[in-house]
Protein backbone atom coordinates (compact mmCIF):
# COMPACT_ATOMS: atom_id res chain seq x y z
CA UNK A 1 0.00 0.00 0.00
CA UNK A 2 1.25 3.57 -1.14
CA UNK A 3 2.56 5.53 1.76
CA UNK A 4 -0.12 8.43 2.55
CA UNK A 5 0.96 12.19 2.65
CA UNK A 6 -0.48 13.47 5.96
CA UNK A 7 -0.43 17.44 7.01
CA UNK A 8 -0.11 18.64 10.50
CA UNK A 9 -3.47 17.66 11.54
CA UNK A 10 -3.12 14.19 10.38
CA UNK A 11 -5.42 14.62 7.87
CA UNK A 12 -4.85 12.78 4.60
CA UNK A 13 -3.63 14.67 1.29
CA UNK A 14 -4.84 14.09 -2.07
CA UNK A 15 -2.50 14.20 -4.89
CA UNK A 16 -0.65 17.17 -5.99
CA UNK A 17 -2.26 18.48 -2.71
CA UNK A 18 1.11 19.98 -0.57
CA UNK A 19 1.24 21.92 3.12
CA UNK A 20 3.83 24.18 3.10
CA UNK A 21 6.29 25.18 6.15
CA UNK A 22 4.33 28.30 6.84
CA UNK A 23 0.92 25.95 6.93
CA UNK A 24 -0.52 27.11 3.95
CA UNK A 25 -1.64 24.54 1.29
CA UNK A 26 -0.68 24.35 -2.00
CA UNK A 27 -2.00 22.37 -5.15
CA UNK A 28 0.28 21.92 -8.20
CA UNK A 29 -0.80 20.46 -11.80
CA UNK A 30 0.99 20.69 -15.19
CA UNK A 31 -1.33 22.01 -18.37
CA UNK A 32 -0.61 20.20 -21.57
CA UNK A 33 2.39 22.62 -22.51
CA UNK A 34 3.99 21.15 -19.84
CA UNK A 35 3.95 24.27 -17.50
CA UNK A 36 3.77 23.65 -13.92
CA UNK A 37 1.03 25.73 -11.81
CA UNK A 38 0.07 26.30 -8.58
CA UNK A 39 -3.26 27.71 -6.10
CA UNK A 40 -2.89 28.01 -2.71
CA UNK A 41 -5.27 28.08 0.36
CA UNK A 42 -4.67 29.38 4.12
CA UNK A 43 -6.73 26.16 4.90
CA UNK A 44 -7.44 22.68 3.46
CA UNK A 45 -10.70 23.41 2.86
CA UNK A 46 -10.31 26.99 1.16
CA UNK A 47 -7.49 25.13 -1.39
CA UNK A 48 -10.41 21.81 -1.88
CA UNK A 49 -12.72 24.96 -2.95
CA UNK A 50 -10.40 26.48 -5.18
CA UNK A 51 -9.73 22.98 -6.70
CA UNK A 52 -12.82 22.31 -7.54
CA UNK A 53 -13.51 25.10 -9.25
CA UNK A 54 -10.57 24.14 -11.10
CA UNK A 55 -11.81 20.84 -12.21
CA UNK A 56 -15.28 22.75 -13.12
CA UNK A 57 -13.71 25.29 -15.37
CA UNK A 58 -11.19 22.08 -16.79
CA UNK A 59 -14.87 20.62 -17.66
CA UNK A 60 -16.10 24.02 -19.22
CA UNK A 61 -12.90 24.72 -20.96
CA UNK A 62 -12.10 27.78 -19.07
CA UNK A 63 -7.94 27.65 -18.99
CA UNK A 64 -6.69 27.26 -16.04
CA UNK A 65 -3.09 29.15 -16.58
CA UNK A 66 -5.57 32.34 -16.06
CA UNK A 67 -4.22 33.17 -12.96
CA UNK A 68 -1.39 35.77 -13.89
CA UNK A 69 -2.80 37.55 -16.22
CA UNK A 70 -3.90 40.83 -16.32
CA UNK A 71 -6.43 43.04 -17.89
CA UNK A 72 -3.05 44.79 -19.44
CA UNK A 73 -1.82 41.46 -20.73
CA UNK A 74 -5.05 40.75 -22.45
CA UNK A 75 -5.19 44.66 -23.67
CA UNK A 76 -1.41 44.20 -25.35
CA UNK A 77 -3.34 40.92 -26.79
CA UNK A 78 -6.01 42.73 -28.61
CA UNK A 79 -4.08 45.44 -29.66
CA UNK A 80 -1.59 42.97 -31.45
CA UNK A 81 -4.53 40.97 -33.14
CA UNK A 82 -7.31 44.40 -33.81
CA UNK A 83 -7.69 45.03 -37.06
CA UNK A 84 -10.05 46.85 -39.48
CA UNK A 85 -9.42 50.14 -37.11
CA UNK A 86 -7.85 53.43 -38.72
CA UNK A 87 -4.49 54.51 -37.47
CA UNK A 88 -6.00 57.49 -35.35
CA UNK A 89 -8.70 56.27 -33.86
CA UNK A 90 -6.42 53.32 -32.93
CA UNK A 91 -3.78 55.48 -31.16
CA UNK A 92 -6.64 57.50 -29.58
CA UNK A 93 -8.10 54.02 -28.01
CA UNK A 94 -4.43 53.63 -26.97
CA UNK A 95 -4.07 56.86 -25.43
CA UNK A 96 -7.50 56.63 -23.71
CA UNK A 97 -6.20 53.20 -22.25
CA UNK A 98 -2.85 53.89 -20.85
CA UNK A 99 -3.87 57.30 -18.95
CA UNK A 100 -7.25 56.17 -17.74
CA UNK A 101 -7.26 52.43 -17.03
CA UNK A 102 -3.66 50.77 -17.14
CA UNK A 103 -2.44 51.88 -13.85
CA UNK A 104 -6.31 51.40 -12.18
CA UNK A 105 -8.14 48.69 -13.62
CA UNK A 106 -5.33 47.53 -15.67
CA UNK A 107 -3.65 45.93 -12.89
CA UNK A 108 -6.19 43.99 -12.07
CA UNK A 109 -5.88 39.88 -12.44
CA UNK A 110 -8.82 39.01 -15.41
CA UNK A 111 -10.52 36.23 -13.56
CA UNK A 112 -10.76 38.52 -10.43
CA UNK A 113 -12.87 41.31 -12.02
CA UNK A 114 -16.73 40.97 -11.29
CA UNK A 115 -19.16 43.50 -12.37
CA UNK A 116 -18.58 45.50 -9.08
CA UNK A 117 -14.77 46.88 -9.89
CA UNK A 118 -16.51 48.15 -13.46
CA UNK A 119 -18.88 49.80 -11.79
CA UNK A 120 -17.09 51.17 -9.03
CA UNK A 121 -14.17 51.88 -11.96
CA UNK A 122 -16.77 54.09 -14.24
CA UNK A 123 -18.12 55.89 -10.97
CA UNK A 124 -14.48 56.85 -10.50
CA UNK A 125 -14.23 58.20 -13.68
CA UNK A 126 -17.49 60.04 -13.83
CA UNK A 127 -17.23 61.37 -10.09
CA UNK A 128 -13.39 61.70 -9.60
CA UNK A 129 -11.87 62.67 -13.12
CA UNK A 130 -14.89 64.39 -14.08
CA UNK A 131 -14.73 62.72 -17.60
CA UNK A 132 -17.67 63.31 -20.07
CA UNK A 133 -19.57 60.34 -21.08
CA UNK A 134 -18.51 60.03 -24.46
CA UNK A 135 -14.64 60.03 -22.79
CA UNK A 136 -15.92 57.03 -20.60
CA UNK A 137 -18.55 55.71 -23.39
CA UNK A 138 -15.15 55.72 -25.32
CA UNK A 139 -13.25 53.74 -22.48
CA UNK A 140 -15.66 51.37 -22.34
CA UNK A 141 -15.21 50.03 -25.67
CA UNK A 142 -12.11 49.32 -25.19
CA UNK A 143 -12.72 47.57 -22.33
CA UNK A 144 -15.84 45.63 -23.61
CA UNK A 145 -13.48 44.22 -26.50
CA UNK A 146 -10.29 43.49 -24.20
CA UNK A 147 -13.06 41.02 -21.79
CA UNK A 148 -14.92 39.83 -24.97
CA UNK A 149 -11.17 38.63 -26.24
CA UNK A 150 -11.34 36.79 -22.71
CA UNK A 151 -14.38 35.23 -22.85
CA UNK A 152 -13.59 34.05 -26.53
CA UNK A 153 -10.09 32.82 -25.65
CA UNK A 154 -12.01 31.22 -22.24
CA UNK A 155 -10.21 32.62 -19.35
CA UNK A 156 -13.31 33.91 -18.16
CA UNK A 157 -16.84 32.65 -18.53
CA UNK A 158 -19.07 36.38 -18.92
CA UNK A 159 -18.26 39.84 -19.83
CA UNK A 160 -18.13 41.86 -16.56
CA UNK A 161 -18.84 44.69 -18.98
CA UNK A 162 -22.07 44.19 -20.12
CA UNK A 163 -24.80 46.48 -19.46
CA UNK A 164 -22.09 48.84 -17.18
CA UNK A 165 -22.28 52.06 -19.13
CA UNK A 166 -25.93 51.76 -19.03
CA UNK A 167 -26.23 51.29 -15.38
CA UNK A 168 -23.82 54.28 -15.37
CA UNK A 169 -25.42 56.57 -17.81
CA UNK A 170 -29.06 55.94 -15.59
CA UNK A 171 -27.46 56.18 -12.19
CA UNK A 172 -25.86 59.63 -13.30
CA UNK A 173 -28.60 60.84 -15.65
CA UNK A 174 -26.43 61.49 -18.47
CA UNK A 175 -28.32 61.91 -21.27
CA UNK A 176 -26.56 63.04 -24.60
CA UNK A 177 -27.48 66.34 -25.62
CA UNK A 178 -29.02 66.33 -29.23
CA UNK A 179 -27.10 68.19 -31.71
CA UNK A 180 -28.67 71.62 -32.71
CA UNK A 181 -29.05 73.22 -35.99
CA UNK A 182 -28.67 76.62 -36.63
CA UNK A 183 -31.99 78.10 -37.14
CA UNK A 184 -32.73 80.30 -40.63
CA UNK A 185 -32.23 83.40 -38.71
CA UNK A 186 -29.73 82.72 -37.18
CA UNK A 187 -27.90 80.95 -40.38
CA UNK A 188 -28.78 84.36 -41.87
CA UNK A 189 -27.42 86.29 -39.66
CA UNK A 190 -24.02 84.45 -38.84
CA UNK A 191 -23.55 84.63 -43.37
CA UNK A 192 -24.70 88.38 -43.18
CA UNK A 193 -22.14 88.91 -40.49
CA UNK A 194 -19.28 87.19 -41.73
CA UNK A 195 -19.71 89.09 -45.87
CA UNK A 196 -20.16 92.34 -44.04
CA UNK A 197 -16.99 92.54 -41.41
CA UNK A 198 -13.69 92.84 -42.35
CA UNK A 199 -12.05 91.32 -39.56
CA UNK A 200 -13.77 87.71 -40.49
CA UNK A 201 -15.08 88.03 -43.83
CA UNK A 202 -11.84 85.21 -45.03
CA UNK A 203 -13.86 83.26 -42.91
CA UNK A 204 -17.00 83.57 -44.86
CA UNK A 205 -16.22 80.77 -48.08
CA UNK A 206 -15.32 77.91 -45.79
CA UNK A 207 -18.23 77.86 -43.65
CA UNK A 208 -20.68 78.94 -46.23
CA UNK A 209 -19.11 75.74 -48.14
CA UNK A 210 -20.14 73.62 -44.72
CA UNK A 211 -23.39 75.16 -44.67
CA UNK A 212 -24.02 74.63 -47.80
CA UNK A 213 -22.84 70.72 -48.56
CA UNK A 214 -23.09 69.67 -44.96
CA UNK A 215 -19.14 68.16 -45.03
CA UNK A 216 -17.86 66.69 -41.86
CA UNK A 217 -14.92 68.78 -40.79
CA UNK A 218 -11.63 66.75 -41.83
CA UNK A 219 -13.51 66.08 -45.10
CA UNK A 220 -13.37 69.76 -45.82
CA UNK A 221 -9.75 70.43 -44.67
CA UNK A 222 -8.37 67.96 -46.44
CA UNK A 223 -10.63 69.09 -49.96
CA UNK A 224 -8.36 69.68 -52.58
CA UNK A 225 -8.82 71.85 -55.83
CA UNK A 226 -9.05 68.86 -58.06
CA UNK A 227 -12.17 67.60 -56.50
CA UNK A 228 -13.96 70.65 -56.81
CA UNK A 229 -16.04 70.48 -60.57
CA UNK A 230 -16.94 73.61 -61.14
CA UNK A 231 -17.93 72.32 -65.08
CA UNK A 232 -20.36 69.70 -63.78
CA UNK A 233 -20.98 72.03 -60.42
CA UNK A 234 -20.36 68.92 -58.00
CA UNK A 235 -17.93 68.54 -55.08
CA UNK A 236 -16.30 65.22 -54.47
CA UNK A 237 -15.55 63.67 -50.79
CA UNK A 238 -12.43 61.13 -51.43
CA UNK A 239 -10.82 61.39 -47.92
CA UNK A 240 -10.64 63.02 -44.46
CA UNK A 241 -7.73 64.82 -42.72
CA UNK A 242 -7.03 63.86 -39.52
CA UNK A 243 -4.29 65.39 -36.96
CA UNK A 244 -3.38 63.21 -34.11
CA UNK A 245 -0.07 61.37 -32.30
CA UNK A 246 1.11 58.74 -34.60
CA UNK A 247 2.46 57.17 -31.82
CA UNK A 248 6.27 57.68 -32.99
CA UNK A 249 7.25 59.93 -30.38
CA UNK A 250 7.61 63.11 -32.84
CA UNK A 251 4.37 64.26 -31.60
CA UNK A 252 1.29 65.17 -33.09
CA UNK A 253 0.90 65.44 -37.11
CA UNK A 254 -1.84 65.34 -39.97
CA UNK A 255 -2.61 62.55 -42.23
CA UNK A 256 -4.88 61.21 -44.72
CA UNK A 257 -7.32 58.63 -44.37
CA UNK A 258 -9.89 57.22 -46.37
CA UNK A 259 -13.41 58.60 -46.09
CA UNK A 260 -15.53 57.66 -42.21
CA UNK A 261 -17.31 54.72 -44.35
CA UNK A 262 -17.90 53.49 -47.30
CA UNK A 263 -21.05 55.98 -48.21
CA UNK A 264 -18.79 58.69 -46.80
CA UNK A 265 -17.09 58.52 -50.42
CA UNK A 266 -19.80 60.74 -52.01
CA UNK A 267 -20.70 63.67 -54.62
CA UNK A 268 -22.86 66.55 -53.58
CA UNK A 269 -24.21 68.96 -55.96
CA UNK A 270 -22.89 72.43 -55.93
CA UNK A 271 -25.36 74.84 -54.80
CA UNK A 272 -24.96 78.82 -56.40
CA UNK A 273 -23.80 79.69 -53.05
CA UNK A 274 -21.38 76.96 -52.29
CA UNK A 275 -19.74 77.81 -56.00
CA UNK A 276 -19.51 81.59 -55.05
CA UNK A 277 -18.03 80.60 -51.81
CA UNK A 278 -15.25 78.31 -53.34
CA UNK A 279 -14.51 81.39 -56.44
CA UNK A 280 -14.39 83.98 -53.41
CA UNK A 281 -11.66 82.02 -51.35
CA UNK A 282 -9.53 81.74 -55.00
CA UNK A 283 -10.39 84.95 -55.29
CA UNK A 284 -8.91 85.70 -51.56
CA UNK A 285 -5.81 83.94 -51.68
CA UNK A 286 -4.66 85.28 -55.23
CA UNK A 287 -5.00 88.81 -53.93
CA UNK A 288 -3.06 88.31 -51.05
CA UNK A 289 -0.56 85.63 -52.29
CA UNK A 290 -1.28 82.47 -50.40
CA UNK A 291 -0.68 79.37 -52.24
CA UNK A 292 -0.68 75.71 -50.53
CA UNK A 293 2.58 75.08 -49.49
CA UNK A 294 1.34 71.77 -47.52
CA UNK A 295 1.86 68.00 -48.66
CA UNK A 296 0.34 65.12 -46.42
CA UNK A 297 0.82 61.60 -47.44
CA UNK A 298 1.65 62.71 -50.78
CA UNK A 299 -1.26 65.16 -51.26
CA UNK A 300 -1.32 68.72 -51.47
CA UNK A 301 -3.54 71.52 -53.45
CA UNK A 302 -5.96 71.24 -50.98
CA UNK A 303 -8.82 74.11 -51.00
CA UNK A 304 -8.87 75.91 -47.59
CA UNK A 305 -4.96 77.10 -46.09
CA UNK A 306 -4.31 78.79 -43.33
CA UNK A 307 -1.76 82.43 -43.50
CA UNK A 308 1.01 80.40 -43.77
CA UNK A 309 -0.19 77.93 -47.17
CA UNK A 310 -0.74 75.30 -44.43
CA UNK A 311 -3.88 72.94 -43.77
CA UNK A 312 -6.37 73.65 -41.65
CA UNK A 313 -7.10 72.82 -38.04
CA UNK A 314 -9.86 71.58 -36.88
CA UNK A 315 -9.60 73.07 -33.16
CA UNK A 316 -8.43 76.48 -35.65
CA UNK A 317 -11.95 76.61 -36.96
CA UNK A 318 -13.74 75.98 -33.94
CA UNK A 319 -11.48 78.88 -32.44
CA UNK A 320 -12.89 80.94 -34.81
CA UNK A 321 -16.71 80.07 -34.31
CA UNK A 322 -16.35 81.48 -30.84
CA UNK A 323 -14.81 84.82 -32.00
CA UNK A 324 -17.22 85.01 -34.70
CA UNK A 325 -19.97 84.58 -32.08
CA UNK A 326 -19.11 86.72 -29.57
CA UNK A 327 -18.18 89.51 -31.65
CA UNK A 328 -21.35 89.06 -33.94
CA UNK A 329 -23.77 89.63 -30.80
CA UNK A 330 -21.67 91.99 -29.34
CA UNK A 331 -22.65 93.82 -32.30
CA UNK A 332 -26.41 92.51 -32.50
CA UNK A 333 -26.59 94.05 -28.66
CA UNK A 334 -25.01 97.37 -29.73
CA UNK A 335 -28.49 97.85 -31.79
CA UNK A 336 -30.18 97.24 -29.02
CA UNK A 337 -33.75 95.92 -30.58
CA UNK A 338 -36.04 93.83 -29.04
CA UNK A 339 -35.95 90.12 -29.54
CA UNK A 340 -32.95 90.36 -31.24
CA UNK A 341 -31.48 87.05 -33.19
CA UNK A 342 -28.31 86.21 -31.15
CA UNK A 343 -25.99 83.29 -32.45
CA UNK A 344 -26.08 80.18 -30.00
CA UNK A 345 -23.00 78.20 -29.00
CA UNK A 346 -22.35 76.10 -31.73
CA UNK A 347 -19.38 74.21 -33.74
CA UNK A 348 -18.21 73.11 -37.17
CA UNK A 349 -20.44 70.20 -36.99
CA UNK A 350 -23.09 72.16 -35.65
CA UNK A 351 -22.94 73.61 -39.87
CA UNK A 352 -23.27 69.90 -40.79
CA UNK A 353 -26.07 69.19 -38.81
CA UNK A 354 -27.78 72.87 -40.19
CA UNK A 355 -27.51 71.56 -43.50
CA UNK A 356 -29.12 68.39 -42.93
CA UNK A 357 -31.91 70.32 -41.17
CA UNK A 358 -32.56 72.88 -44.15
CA UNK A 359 -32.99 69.57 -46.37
CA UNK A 360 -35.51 68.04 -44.34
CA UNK A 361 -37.44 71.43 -44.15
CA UNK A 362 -37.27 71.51 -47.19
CA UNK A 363 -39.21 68.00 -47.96
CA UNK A 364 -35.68 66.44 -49.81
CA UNK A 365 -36.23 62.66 -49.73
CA UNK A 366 -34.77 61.03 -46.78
CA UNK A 367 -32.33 58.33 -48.90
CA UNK A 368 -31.24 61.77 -50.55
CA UNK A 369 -30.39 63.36 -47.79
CA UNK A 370 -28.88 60.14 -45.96
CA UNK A 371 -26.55 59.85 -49.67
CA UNK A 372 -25.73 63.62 -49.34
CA UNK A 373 -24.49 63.30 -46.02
CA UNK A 374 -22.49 60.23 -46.07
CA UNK A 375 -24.59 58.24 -43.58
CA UNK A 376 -24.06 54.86 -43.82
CA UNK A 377 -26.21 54.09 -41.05
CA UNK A 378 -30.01 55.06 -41.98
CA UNK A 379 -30.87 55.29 -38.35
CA UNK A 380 -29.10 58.30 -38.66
CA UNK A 381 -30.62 60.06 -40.81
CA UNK A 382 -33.97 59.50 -39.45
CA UNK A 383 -33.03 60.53 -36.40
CA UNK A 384 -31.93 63.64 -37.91
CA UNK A 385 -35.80 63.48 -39.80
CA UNK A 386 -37.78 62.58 -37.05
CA UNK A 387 -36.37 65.62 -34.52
CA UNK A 388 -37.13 68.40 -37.35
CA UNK A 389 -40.06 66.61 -38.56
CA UNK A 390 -41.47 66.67 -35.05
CA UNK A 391 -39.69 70.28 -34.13
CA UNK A 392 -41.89 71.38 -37.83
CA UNK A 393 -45.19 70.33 -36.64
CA UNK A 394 -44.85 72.09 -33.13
CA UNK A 395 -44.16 75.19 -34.91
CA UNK A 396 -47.07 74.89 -37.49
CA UNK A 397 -49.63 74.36 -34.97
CA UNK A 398 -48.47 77.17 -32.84
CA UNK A 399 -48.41 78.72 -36.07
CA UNK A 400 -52.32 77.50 -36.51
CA UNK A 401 -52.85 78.72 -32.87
CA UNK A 402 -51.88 82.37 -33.43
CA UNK A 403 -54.08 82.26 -36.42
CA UNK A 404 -56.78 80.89 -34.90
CA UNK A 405 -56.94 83.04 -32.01
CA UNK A 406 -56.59 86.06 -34.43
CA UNK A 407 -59.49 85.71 -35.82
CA UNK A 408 -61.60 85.26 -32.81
CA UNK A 409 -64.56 88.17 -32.49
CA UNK A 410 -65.73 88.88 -29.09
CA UNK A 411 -69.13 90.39 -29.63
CA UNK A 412 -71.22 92.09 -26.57
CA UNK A 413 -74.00 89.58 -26.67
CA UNK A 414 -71.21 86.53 -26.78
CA UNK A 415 -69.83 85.76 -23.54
CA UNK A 416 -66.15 86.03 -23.34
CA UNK A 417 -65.77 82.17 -22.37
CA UNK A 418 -67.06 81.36 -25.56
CA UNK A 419 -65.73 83.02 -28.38
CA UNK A 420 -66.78 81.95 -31.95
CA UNK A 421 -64.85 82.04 -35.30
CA UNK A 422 -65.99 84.39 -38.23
């Protein structure tokens, strides 16, 4: 009869079952590459619990070298197998990991995680770093891939993910604030403005160009001359410019990508007003002698330049907006009329999401306007539809209201809580 392996109690040990010097207990198996592993347990019981767990996840197929690794060694795993992402948006999920979750969360062994240190990881962040919700909306993706790559590669059985940033965005009340159009007047008044001053009229062609074709941003900074038809009066999105760090260490510089999507890659019509718009800036820098001196991946003759023959800047446009607005109602004020048009807050996107709105006023067929903007996602657009759809019919039965109550009589033998229509 094999000689039994007792601990200090006299109790018998199973195999691979150890006590060590400092009475702990220890439990050692080999996977199939041979590697030696251990779990340990202040008591006998504790280490029997722990084992069968083991055997239970050995039956599931959950791996059982899990132990050591981190939510940073599965994160280094995804980033080495992602694909299909573009080059910025993949350093900006890189930069959004390493400052926000690799020395918190990061740390943290995989199998340990439960749904708790999420939550209590996203309160942090909403709470503590004051972070907006698309910054932590942002996180979260990242993370929900990183524990999907988990669960797929079975080192855990759920996503501890799932359902967090809802729980979040309902225990905070975030709710994300629609994007708002410019109205008419006000789309009136910020052109008028920007023809009429001196100081910003330069600025005039390249938003009247966003107004008036509804181009994302780095779609219309990195335009170039030769996809501007002034023959066939169309403009033609082939690309985006984007400015971000590459990752090299040199910093931050632009670059060329492809289009957002697919559909992105589109031609819009040329209004009258876009075309006077793009003849005014050549116009502007032949008199005063700016020509592009800027070449990004190879391109160059690109439409809009700053002073210096440079591309645009995104943040240098939005810059801009603000002057424009403060100085515009500083002027509006100076007037000093009642119920005076005053521009809101607003952005460069703010333009694209104008134009979309003066096309559904207008009646333009929804698949139109979803083409024209680049949508590949009709949800989208019909978001975009049903808001000014709905925003349309409160005004036109307000509209019916006033109207109404115009042409109510009030006669002496009618009393006045009953008035009658001629």
């Amino acid at each position: 009869m094999a000689n039994r392996r007792l601990d200090k109690n006299r109790v018998t040990l199973r195999r691979g079952e150890y006590q060590r010097s400092d009475g702990r207990y220890c439990f050692r198996w080999n996977t199939r590459d041979g590697k030696r592993h251990c779990i340990y347990g202040k008591t006998l019981d504790e280490l029997r619990r722990k084992e069968t767990e083991l055997t239970v996840d050995q039956f599931d197929g959950i791996r059982t070298d899990k132990q050591h690794t981190t939510i940073n060694d599965m994160f280094e795993l995804w980033c080495e197998l992602k694909r299909g992402l573009k080059d910025n948006t993949f350093q900006n999920y890189k930069y959004m990991y390493n400052n926000f979750v690799r020395n918190v969360l990061g740390r943290m062994k995989i199998v340990s995680v439960k749904k708790t240190d999420v939550k209590k990881f996203y309160n942090t962040l909403a709470d503590e770093k004051i972070l907006k919700i698309s910054t932590i909306d942002t996180i979260h993706n990242i993370l929900h891939q990183v524990f999907a790559l988990a669960v797929d590669d079975n080192y855990i059985r759920i996503n501890p993910t799932d359902n967090m940033l809802k729980e979040l965005k309902q225990s905070h009340n975030f709710t994300v604030e629609k994007k708002k159009a410019l109205t008419v007047p006000e789309q009136e008044l910020f052109l008028d403005f920007l023809k009429n001053n001196s100081k910003y009229n330069h600025w005039y062609p390249v938003f009247a160009v966003m107004l008036g074709t509804g181009m994302r941003v780095g779609e219309i900074t990195g335009l170039r001359w030769n996809d501007v038809c002034f023959e066939e009066n169309v403009v033609q999105i082939k690309r985006t410019l984007v400015y971000y760090n590459k990752g090299d260490n040199n910093g931050c510089s632009f670059a060329i990508n492809s289009t957002k999507s697919p559909a992105s890659y589109r031609t819009i019509p040329m209004l009258e007003s876009v075309k006077e718009a793009f003849l005014l800036e050549k116009a502007y820098q032949e008199e005063v002698g700016i020509s592009c001196n800027a070449q990004v991946d190879g391109y160059t003759n690109f439409v809009f330049v700053n002073r210096f023959g440079n591309v645009q800047h995104q943040g240098t446009l939005n810059k801009a907006i603000r002057r424009i607005i403060r100085d515009c109602n500083d002027a509006v004020l100076l007037k000093e009329e009642e119920e005076a048009t005053l521009l809101p807050p607003f952005s460069c996107h703010s333009l694209r999401h104008t134009f979309a709105t003066r096309l559904c006023e207008n009646g333009v067929n929804i698949k139109v306007i979803q083409e024209l903007l680049g949508h590949s996602d009709f949800s989208t657009t019909m978001d975009i539809y049903t808001d000014v759809t709905k925003e349309l019919k409160e005004s036109e039965i307000n509209k019916l209201k006033r109207n109404l109550s115009d042409e109510v009589i009030i006669t002496p033998s009618t009393p006045i809580s009953t008035p009658f229509l001629l």
